[in-house]
C-alpha atoms as a PDB file:
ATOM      1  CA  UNK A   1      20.777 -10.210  21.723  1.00  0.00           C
ATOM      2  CA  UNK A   2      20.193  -8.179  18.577  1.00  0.00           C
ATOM      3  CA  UNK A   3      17.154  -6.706  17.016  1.00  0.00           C
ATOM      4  CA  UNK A   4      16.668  -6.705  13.784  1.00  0.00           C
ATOM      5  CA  UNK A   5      14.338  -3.283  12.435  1.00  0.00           C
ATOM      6  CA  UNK A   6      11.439  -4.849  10.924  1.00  0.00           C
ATOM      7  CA  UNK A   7       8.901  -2.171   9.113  1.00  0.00           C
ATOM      8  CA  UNK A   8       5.284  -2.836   9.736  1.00  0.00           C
ATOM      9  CA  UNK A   9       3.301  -2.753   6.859  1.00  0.00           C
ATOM     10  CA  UNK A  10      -0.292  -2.149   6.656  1.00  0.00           C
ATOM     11  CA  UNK A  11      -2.070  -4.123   3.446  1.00  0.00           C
ATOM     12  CA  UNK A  12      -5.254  -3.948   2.201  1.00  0.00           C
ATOM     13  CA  UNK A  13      -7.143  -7.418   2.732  1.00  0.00           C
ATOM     14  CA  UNK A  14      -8.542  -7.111  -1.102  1.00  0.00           C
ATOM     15  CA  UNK A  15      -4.390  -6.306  -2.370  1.00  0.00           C
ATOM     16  CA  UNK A  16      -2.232  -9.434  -4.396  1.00  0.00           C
ATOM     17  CA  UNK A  17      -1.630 -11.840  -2.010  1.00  0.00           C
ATOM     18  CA  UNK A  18       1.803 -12.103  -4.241  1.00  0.00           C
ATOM     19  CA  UNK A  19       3.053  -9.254  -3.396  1.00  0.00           C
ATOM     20  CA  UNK A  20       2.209  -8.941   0.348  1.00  0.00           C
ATOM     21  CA  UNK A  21       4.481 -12.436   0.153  1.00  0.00           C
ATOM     22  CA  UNK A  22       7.067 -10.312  -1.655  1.00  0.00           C
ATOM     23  CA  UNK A  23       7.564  -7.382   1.533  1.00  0.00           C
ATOM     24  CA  UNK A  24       7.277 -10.553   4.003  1.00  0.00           C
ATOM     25  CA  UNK A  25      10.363 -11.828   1.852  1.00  0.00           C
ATOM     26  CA  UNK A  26      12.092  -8.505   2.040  1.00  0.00           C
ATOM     27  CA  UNK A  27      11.606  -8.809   6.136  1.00  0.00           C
ATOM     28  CA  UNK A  28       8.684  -6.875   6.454  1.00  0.00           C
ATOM     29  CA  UNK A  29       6.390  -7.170   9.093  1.00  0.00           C
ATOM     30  CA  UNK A  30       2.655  -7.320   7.058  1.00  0.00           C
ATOM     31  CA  UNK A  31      -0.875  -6.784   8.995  1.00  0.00           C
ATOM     32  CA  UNK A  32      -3.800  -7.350   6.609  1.00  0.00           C
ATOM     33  CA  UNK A  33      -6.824  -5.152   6.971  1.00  0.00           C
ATOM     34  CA  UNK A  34      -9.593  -3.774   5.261  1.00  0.00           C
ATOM     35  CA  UNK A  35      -8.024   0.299   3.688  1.00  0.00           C
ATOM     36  CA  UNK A  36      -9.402   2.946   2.477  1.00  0.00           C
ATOM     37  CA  UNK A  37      -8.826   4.639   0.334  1.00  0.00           C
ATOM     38  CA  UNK A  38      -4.727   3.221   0.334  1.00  0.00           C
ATOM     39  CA  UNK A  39      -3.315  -0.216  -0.591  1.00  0.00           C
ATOM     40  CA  UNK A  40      -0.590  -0.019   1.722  1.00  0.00           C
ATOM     41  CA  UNK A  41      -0.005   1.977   4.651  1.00  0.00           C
ATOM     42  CA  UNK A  42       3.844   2.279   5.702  1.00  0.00           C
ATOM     43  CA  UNK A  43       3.566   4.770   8.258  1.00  0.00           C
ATOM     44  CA  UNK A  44       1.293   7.225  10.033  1.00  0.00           C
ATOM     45  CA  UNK A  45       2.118   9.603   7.226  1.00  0.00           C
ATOM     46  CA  UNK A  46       2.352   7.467   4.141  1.00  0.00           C
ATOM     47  CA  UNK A  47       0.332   5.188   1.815  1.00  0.00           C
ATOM     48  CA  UNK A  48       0.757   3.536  -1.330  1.00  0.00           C
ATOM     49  CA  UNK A  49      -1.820   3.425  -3.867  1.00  0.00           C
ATOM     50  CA  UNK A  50      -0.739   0.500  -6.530  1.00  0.00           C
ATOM     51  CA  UNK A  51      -2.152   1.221  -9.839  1.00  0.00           C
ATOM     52  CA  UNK A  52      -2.003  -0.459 -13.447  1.00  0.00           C
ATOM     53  CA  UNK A  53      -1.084   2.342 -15.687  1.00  0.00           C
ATOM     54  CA  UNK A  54      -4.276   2.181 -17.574  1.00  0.00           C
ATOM     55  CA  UNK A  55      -5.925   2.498 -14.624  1.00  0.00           C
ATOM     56  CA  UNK A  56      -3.431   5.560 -13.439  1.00  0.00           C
ATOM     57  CA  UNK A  57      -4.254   7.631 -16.655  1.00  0.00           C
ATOM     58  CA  UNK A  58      -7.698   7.003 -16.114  1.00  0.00           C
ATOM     59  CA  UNK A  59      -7.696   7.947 -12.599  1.00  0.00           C
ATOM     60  CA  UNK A  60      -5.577  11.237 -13.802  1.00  0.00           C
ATOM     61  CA  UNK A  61      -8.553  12.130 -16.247  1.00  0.00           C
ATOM     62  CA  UNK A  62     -11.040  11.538 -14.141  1.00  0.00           C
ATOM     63  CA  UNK A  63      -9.903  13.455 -11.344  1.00  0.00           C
ATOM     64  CA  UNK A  64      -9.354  10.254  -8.690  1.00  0.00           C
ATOM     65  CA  UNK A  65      -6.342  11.002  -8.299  1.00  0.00           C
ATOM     66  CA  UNK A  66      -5.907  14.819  -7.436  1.00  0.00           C
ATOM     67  CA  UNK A  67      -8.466  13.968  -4.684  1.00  0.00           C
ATOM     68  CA  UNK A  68      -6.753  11.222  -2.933  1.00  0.00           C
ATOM     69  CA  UNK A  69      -3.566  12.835  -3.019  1.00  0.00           C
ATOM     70  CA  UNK A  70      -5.860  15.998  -1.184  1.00  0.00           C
ATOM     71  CA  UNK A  71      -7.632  13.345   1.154  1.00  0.00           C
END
């Protein structure tokens, strides 16, 4: 019997519903929960924040940014 490596992905509840269906698709394994301050969490070292690039400069200007990548 083989086992196929699935990667469990953490996603925000509030994130696209279209493209948690998109990593299920690509054979992930998705949990929703409620993340802060992350969209996705991929492992106990790693998140994903997905940003519009408006919102990206923005969050560059303002500072957001610097401090999540320090938190």
């Amino acid at each position: 019997m083989s086992k196929t490596f699935k990667p469990l992905i953490f996603a925000d509840t509030r994130e696209s519903l279209d493209v948690k269906k998109s990593l299920v698709e690509l054979g992930c394994e998705v949990v929703e929960k409620t993340l802060s301050p992350a969209d996705f969490v991929v492992s106990q070292d790693y998140a994903v924040e997905r940003k519009e690039l408006r919102d990206f400069f923005r969050s560059i200007f303002d500072g957001r940014l610097l401090s999540r990548l320090k938190g």
